[in-house]
Protein backbone atom coordinates (compact mmCIF):
# COMPACT_ATOMS: atom_id res chain seq x y z
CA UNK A 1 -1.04 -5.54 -15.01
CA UNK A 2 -4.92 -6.56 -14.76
CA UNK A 3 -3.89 -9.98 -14.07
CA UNK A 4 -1.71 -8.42 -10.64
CA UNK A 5 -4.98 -6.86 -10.01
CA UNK A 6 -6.66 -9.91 -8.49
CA UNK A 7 -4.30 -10.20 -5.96
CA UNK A 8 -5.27 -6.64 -4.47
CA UNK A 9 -7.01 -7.47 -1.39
CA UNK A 10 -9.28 -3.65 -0.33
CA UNK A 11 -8.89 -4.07 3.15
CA UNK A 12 -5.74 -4.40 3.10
CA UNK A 13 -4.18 -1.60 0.40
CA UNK A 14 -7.13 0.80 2.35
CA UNK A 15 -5.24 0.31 5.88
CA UNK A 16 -1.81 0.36 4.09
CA UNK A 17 -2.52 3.29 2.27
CA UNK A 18 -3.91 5.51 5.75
CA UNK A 19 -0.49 3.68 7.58
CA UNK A 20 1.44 5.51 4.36
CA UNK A 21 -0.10 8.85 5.31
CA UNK A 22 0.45 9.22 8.52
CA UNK A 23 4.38 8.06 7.83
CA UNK A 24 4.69 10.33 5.16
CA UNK A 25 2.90 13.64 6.83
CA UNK A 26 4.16 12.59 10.32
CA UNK A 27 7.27 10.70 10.96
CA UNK A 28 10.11 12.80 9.33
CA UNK A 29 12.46 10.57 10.29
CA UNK A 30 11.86 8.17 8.07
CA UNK A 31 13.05 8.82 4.51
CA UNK A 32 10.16 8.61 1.88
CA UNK A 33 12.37 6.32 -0.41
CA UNK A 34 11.56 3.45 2.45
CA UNK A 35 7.67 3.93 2.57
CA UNK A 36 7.23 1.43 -0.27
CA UNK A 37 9.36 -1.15 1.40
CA UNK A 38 7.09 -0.64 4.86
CA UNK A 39 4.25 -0.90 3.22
CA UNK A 40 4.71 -4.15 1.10
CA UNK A 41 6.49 -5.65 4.70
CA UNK A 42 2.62 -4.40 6.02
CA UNK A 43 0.82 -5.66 3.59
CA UNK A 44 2.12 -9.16 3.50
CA UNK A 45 1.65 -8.91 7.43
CA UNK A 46 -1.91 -7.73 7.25
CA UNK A 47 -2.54 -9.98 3.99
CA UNK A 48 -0.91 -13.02 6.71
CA UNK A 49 -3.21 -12.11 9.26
CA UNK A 50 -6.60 -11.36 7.51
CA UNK A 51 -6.17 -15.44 6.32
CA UNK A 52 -5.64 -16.97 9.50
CA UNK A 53 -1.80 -16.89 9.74
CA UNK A 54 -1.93 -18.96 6.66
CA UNK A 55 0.95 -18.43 4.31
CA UNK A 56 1.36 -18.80 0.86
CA UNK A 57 2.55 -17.64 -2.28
CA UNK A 58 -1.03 -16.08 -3.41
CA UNK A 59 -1.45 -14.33 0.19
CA UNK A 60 2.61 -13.30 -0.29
CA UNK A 61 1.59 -11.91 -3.84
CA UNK A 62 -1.63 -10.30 -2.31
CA UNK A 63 -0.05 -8.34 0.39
CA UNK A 64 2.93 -7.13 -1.94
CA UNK A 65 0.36 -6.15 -4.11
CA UNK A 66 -1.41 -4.26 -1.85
CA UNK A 67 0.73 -2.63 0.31
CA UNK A 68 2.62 -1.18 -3.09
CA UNK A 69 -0.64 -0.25 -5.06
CA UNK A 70 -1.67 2.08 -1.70
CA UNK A 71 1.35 3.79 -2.30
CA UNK A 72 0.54 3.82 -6.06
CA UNK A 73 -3.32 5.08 -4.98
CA UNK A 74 -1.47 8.17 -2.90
CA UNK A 75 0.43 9.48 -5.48
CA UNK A 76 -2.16 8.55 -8.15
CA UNK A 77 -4.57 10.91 -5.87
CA UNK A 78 -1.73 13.64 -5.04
CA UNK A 79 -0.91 13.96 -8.57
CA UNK A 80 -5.07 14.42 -9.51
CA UNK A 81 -5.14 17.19 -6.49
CA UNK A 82 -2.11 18.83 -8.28
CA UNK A 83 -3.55 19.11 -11.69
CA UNK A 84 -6.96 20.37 -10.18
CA UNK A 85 -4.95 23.15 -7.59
CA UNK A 86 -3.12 24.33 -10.53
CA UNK A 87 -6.17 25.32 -12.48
């Protein structure tokens, strides 16, 4: 796991992760089962984009990485908030 951590890039698991929200608490047509899968397909395309269109199998493993650890960070957060409401 720490060594999957390098190939987090901020930038882009913070925009996949406010892209996640606004899916989740806004399209209901879209079935939260698929979120993860639009959000690794985003952060590969983000992770594509912030290196120049350059692609390779580090900037493939960054964007996976992520666009699935912001949904990781949302339910890491929303399960926090839980513990804390029921209090």
């Amino acid at each position: 796991m720490g060594d999957l951590l390098q190939y987090v890039v901020v930038l882009v698991m913070a925009i996949c992760l406010a892209v996640g929200y606004i899916i989740k608490h806004s399209l209901d047509f879209i079935p939260n089962k698929y979120i993860p899968l639009i959000m690794a397909v985003l952060g590969v395309t983000l992770n594509v984009w912030v290196n120049g269109w350059e692609f390779t199998p580090e900037i493939l493993l960054g964007g996976l990485a992520s666009g699935l650890a912001s949904t990781g960070a949302f339910e890491a957060v929303r399960n926090l908030t839980e513990k804390e409401a029921d209090k």
